[in-house]
C-alpha atoms as a PDB file:
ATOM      1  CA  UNK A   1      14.877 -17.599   7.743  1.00  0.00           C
ATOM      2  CA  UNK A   2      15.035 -21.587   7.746  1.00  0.00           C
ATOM      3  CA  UNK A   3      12.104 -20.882   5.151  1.00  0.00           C
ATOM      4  CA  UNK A   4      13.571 -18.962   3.326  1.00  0.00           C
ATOM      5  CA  UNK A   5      16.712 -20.985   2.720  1.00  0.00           C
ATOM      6  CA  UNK A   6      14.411 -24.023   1.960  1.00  0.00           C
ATOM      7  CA  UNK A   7      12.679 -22.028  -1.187  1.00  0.00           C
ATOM      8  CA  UNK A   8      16.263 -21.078  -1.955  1.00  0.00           C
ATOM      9  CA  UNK A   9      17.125 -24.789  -2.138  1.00  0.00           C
ATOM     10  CA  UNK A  10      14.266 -26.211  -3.498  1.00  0.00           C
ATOM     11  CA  UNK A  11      14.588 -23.623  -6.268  1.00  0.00           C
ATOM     12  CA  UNK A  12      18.424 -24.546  -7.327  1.00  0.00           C
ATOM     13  CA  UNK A  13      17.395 -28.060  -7.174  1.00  0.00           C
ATOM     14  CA  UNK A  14      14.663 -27.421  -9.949  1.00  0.00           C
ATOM     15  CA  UNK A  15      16.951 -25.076 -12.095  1.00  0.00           C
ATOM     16  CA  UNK A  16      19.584 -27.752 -11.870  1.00  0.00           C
ATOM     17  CA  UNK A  17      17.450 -30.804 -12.637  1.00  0.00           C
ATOM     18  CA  UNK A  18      15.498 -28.882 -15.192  1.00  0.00           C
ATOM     19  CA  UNK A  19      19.299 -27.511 -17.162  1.00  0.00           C
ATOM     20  CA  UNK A  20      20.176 -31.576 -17.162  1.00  0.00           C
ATOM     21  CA  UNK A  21      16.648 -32.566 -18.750  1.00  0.00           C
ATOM     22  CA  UNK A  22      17.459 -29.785 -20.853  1.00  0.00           C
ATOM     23  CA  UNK A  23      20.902 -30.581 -21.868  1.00  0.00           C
ATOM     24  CA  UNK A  24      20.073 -33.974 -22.154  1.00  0.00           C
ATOM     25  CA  UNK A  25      17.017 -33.554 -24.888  1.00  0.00           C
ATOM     26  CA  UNK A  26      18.947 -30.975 -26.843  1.00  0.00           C
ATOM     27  CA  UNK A  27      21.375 -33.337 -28.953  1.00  0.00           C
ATOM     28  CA  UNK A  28      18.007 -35.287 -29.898  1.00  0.00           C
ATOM     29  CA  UNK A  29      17.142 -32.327 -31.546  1.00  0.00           C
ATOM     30  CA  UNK A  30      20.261 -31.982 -33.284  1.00  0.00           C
ATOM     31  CA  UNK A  31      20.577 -35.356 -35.056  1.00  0.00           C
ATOM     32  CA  UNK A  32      21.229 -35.569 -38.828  1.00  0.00           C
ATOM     33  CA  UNK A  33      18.004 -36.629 -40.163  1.00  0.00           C
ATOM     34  CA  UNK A  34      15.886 -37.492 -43.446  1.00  0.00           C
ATOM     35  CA  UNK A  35      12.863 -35.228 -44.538  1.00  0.00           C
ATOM     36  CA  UNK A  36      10.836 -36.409 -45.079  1.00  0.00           C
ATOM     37  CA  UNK A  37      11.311 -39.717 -42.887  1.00  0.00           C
ATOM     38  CA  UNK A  38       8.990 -41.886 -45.023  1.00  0.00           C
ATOM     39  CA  UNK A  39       8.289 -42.319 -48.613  1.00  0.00           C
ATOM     40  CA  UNK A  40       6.159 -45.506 -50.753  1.00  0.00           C
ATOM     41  CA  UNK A  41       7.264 -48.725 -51.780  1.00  0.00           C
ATOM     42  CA  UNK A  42       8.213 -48.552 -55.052  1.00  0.00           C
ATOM     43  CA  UNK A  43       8.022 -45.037 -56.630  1.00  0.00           C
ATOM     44  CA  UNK A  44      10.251 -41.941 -56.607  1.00  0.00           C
ATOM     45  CA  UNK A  45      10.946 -39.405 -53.927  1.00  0.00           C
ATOM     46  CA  UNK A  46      13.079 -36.115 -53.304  1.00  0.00           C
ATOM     47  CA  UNK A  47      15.114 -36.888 -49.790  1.00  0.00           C
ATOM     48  CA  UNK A  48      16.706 -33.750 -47.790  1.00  0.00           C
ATOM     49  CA  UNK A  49      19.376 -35.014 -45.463  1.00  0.00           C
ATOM     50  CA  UNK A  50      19.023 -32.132 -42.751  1.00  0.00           C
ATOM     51  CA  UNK A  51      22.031 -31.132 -40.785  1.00  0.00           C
ATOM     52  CA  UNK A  52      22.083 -29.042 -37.898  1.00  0.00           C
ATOM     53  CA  UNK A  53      25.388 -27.588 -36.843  1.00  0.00           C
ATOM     54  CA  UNK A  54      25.784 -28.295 -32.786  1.00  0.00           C
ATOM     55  CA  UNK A  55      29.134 -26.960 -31.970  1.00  0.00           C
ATOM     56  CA  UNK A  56      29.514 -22.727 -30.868  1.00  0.00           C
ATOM     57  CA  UNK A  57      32.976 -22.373 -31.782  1.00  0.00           C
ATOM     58  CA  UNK A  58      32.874 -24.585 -34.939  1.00  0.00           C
ATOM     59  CA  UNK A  59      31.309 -25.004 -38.488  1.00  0.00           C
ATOM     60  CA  UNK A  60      30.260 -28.388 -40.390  1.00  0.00           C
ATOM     61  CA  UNK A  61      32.381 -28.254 -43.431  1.00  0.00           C
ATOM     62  CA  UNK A  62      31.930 -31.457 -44.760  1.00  0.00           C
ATOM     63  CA  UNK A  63      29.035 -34.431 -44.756  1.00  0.00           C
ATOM     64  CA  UNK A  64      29.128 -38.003 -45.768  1.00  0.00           C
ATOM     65  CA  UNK A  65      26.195 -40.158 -46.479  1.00  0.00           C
ATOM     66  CA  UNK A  66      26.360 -44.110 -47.371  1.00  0.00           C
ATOM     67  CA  UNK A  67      24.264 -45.604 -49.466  1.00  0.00           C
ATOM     68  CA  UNK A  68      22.262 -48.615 -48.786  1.00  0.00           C
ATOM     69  CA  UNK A  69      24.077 -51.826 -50.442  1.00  0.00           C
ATOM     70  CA  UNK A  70      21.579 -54.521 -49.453  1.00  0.00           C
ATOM     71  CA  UNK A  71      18.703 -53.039 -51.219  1.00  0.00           C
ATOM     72  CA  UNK A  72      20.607 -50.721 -53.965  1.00  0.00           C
ATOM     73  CA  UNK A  73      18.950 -47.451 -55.536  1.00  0.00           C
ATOM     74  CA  UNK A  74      19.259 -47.641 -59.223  1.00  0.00           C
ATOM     75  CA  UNK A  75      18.725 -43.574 -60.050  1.00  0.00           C
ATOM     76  CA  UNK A  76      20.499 -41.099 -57.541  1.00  0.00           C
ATOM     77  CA  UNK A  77      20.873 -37.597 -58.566  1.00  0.00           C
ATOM     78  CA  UNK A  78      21.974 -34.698 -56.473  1.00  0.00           C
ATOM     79  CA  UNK A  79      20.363 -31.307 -56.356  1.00  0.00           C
ATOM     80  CA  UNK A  80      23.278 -28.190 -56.683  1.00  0.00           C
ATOM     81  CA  UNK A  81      23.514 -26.567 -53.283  1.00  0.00           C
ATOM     82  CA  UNK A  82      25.170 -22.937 -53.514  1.00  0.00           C
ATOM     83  CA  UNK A  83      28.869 -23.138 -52.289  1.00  0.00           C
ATOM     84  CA  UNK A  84      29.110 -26.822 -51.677  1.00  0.00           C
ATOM     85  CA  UNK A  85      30.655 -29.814 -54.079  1.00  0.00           C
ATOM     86  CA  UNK A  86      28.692 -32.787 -54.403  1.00  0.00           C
ATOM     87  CA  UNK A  87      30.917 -35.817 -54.951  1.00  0.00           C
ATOM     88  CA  UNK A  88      28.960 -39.041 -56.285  1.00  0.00           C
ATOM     89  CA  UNK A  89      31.119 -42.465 -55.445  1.00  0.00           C
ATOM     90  CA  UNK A  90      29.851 -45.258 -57.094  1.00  0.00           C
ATOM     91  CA  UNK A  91      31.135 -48.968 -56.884  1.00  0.00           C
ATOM     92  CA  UNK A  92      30.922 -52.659 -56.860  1.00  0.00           C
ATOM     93  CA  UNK A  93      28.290 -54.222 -54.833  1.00  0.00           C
ATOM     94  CA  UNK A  94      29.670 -56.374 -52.291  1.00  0.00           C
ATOM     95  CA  UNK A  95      27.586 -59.130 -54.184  1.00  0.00           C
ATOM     96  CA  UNK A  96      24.691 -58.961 -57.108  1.00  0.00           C
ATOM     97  CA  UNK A  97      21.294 -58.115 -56.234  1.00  0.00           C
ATOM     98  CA  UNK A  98      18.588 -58.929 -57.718  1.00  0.00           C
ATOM     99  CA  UNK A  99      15.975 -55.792 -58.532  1.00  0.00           C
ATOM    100  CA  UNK A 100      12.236 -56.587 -57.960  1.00  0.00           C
ATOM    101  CA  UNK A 101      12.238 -56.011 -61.903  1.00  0.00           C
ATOM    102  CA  UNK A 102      14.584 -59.310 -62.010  1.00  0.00           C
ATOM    103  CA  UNK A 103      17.497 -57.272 -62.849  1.00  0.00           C
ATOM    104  CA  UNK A 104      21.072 -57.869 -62.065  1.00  0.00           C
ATOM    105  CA  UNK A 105      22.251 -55.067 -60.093  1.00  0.00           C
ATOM    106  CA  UNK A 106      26.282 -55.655 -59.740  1.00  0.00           C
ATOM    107  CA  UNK A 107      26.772 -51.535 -58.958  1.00  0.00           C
ATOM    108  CA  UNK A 108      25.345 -48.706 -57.453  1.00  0.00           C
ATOM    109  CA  UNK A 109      26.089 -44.930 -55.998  1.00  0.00           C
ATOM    110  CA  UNK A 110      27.932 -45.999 -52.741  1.00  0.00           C
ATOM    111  CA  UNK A 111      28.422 -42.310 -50.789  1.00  0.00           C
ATOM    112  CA  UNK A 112      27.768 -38.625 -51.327  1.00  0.00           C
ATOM    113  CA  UNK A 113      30.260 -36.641 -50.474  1.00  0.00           C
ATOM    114  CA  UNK A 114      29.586 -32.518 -49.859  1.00  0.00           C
ATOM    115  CA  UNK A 115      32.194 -30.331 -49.627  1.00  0.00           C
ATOM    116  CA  UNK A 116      33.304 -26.786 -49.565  1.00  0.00           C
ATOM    117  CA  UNK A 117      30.661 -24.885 -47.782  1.00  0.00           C
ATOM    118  CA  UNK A 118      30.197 -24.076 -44.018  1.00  0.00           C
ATOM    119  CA  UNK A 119      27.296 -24.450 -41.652  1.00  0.00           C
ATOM    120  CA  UNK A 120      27.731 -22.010 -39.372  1.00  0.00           C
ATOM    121  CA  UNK A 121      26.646 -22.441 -35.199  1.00  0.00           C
ATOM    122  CA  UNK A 122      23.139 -21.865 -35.172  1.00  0.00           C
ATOM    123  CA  UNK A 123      22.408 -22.937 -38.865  1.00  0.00           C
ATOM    124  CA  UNK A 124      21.640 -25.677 -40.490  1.00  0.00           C
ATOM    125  CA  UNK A 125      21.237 -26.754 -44.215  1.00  0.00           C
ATOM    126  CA  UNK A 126      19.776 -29.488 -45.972  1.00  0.00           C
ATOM    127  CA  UNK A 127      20.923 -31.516 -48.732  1.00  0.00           C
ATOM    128  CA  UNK A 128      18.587 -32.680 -51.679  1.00  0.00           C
ATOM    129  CA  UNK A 129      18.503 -35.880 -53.685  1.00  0.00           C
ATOM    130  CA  UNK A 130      16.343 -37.806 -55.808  1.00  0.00           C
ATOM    131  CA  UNK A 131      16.047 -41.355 -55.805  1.00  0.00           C
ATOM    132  CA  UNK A 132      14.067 -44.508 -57.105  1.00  0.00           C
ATOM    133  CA  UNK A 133      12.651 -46.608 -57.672  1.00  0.00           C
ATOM    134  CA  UNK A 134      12.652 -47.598 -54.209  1.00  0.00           C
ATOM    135  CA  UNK A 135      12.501 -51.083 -53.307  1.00  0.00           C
ATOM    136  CA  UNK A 136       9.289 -53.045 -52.738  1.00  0.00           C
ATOM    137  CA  UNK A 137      10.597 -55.370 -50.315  1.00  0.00           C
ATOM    138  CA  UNK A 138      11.678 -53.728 -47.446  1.00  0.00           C
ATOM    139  CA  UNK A 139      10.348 -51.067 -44.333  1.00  0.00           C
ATOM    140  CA  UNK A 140      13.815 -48.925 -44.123  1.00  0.00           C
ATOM    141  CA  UNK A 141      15.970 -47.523 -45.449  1.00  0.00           C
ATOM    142  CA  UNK A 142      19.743 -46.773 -43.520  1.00  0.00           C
ATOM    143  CA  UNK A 143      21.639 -44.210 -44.636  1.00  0.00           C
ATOM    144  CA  UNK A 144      24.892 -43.534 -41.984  1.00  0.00           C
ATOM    145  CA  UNK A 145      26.067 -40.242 -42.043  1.00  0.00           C
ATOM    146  CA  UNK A 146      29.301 -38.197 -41.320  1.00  0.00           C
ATOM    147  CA  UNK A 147      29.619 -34.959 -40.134  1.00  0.00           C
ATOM    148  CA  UNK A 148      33.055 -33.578 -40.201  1.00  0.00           C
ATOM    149  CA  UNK A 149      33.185 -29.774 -38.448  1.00  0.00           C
ATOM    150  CA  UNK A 150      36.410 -27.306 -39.371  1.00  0.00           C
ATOM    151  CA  UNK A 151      38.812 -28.178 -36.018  1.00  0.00           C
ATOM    152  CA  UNK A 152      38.308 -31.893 -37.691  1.00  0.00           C
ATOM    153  CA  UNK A 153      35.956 -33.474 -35.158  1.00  0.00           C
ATOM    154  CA  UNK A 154      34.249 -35.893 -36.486  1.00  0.00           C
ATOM    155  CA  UNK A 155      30.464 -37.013 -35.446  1.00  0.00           C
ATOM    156  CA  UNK A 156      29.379 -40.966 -37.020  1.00  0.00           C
ATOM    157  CA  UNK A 157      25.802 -40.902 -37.209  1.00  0.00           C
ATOM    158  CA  UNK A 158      26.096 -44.378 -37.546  1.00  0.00           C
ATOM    159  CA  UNK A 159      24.094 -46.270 -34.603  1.00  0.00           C
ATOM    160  CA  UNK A 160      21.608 -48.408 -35.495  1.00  0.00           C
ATOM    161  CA  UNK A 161      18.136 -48.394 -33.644  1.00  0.00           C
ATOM    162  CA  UNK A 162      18.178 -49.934 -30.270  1.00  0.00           C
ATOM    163  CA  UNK A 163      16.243 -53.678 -29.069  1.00  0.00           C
ATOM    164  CA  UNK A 164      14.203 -51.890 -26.575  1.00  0.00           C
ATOM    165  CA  UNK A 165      13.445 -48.722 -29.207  1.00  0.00           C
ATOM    166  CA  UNK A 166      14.837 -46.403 -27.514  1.00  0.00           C
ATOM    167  CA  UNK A 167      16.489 -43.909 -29.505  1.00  0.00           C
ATOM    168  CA  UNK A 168      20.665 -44.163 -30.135  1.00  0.00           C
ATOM    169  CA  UNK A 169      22.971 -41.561 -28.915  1.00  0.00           C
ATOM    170  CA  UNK A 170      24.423 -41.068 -32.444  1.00  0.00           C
ATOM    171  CA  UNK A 171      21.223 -42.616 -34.719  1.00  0.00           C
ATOM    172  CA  UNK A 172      21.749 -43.056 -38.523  1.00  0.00           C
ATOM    173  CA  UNK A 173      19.392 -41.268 -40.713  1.00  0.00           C
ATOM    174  CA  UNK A 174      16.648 -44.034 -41.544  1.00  0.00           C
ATOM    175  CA  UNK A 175      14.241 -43.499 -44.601  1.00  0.00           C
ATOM    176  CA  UNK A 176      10.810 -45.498 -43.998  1.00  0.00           C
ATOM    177  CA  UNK A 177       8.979 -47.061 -46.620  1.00  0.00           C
ATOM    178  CA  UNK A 178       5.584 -47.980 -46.498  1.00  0.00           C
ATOM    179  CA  UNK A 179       2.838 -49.910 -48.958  1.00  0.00           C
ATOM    180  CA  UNK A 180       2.264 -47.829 -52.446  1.00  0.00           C
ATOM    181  CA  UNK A 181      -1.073 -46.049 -52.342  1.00  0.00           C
ATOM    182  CA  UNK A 182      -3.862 -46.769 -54.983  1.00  0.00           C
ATOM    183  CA  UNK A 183      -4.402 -43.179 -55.986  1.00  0.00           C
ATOM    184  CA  UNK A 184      -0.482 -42.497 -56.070  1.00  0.00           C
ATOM    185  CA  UNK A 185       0.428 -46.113 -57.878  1.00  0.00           C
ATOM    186  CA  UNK A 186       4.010 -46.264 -56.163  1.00  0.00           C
ATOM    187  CA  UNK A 187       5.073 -42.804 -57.203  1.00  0.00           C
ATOM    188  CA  UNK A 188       5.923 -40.093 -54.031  1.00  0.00           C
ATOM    189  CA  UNK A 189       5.727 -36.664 -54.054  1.00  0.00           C
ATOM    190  CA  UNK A 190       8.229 -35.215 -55.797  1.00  0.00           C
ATOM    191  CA  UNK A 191       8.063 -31.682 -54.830  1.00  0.00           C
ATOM    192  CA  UNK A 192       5.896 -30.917 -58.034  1.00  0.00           C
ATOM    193  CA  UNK A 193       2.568 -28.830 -58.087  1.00  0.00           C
ATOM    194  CA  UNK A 194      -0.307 -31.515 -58.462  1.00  0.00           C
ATOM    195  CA  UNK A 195      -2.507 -30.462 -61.797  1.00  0.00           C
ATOM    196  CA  UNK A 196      -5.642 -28.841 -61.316  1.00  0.00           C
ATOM    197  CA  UNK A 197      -8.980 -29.795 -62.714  1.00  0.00           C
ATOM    198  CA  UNK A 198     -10.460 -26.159 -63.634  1.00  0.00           C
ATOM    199  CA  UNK A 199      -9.382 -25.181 -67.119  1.00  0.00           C
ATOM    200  CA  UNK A 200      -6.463 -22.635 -68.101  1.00  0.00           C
ATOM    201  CA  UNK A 201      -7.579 -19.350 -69.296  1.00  0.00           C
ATOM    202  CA  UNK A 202      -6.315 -19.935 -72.806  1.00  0.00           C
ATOM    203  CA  UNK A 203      -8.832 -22.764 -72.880  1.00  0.00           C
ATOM    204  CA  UNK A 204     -11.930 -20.338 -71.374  1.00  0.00           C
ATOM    205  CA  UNK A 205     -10.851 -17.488 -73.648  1.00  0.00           C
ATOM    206  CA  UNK A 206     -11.230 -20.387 -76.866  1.00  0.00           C
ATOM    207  CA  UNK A 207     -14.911 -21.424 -75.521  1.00  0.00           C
ATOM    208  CA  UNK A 208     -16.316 -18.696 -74.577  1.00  0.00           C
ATOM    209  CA  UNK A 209     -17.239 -16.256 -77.646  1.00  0.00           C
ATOM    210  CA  UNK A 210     -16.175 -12.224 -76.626  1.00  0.00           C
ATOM    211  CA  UNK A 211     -18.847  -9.155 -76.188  1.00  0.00           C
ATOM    212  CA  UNK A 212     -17.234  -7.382 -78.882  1.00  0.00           C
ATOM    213  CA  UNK A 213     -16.695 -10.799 -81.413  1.00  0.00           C
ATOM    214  CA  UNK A 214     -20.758 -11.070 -81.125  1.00  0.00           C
ATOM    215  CA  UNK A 215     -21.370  -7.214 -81.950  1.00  0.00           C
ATOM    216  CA  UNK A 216     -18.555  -7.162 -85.218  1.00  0.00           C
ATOM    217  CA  UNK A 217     -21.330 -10.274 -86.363  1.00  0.00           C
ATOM    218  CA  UNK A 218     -24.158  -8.318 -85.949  1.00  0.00           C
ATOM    219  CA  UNK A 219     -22.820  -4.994 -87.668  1.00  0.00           C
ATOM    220  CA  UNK A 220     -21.640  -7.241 -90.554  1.00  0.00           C
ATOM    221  CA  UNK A 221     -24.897  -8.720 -90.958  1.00  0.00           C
ATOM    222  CA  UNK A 222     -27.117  -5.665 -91.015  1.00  0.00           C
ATOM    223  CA  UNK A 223     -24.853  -4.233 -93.327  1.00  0.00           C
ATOM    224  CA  UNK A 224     -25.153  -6.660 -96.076  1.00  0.00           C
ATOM    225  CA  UNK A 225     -28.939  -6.426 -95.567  1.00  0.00           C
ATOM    226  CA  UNK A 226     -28.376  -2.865 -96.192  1.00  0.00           C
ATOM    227  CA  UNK A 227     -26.573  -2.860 -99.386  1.00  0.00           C
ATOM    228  CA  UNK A 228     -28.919  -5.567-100.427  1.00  0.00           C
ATOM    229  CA  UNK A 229     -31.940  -3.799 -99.779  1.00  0.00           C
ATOM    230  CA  UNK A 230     -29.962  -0.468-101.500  1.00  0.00           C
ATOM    231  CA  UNK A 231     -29.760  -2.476-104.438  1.00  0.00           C
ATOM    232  CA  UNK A 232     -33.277  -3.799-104.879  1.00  0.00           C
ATOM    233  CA  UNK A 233     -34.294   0.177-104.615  1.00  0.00           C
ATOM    234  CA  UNK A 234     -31.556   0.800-107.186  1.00  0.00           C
ATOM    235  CA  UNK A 235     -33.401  -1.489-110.026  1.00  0.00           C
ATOM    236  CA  UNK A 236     -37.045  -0.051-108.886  1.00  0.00           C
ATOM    237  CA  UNK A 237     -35.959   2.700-110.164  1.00  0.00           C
ATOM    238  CA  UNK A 238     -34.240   2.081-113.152  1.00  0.00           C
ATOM    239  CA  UNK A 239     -37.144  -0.199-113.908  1.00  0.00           C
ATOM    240  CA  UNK A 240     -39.636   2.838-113.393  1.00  0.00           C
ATOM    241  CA  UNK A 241     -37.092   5.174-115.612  1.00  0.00           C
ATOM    242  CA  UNK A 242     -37.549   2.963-118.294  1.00  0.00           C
ATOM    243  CA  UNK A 243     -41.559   2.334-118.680  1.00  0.00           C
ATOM    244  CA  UNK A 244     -41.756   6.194-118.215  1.00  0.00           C
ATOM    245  CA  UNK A 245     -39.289   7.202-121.007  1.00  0.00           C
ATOM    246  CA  UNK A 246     -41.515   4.069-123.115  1.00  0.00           C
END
């Protein structure tokens, strides 16, 4: 018996520690995040800021994201997501910056605004733009989010990384950035289908003579030899008519 109740004790003292590791790693999984989370130096890139929904008795109805200020992103253009509103606020700079081009940059797009949809518990959706050029001078990106659900609770994804690196309780969406590749010269992937080296079929079907194109040659060209040879015959004999009737 006093086994017995040790087994039983030991065993609700695992399921209890293991539920508060569990409820304790699922909000990291939940974060508002950028996909994906790094892009190069300098070039152009399609961002999809992912948002999970964590609440069971509410949706996410609305989602703010700031831009960066300190190192502004000239192009920003939002891709149309089916029953949301996409509201672009652009601004002022709190002071000039200077582009790596050695442009004056005195205004940018400040926040993105969606609206109108719902995320429903268990779902999440993710919201596309495209950006660039990206600066050269920097390893992040910071991009605070907030996520507004429909009893008006409000989550900032705002935190910035800790000192010791350990992750925030409410982290802001961070876009790395790391040194341009030769091969890709600065430019990311936008999503696109790279080209392919073989050659399109139109191309084969020009270069390559057909079965049936050779044969029509051949046909044509034994029948002219015909009618030439049919005509050679043709003056024998009207040749020959003619000594004979001399």
């Amino acid at each position: 018996m006093a086994f017995a109740a040790i087994c039983r004790r030991a065993t609700a003292v695992t399921a209890g520690a293991l539920a508060i590791t569990v409820g304790l790693a699922l909000p990291a999984l939940a974060h508002v995040t950028i996909d994906p989370g790094t892009a190069e130096q300098g070039g152009w890139t399609k961002l999809a800021f992912r948002v999970p929904n964590e609440r069971d008795d509410a949706s996410t109805t609305k989602l703010e994201v700031t831009f960066p200020t300190d190192h502004p992103l000239p192009f920003v253009s939002v891709k149309p997501v089916p029953g949301w509103n996409a509201t672009l606020t652009r601004g002022k700079l709190p002071q000039p910056i200077v582009s790596d081009d050695g442009d004056k940059v005195t205004e940018s797009v400040l926040k993105i605004t969606w609206a109108g949809g719902k995320i429903q518990p268990g779902q999440f959706q993710e919201f596309e733009v495209s950006v660039g050029p990206l600066p050269k001078n920097v390893d992040s990106l910071t991009f605070p989010a907030v996520q507004t659900y429909s009893g008006g609770e409000t989550v900032n994804w705002t935190d910035a990384p800790k000192s010791d690196g350990s992750e925030a309780e409410h982290p802001a969406p961070v876009l790395k950035l790391v040194p341009a590749s030769a091969e890709g010269e600065g430019h990311s992937d936008m999503g696109g289908a790279k080209p392919s080296a073989a050659p399109s079929v139109a191309a084969m079907k020009q270069a390559t003579p057909s079965a049936s194109g050779g044969s029509d040659g051949t046909a044509r060209t034994l029948g002219i030899a015909g009618i030439v040879v049919g005509l050679l015959g043709a003056g024998v004999g009207v040749a020959g008519l003619r000594r004979s009737r001399s």
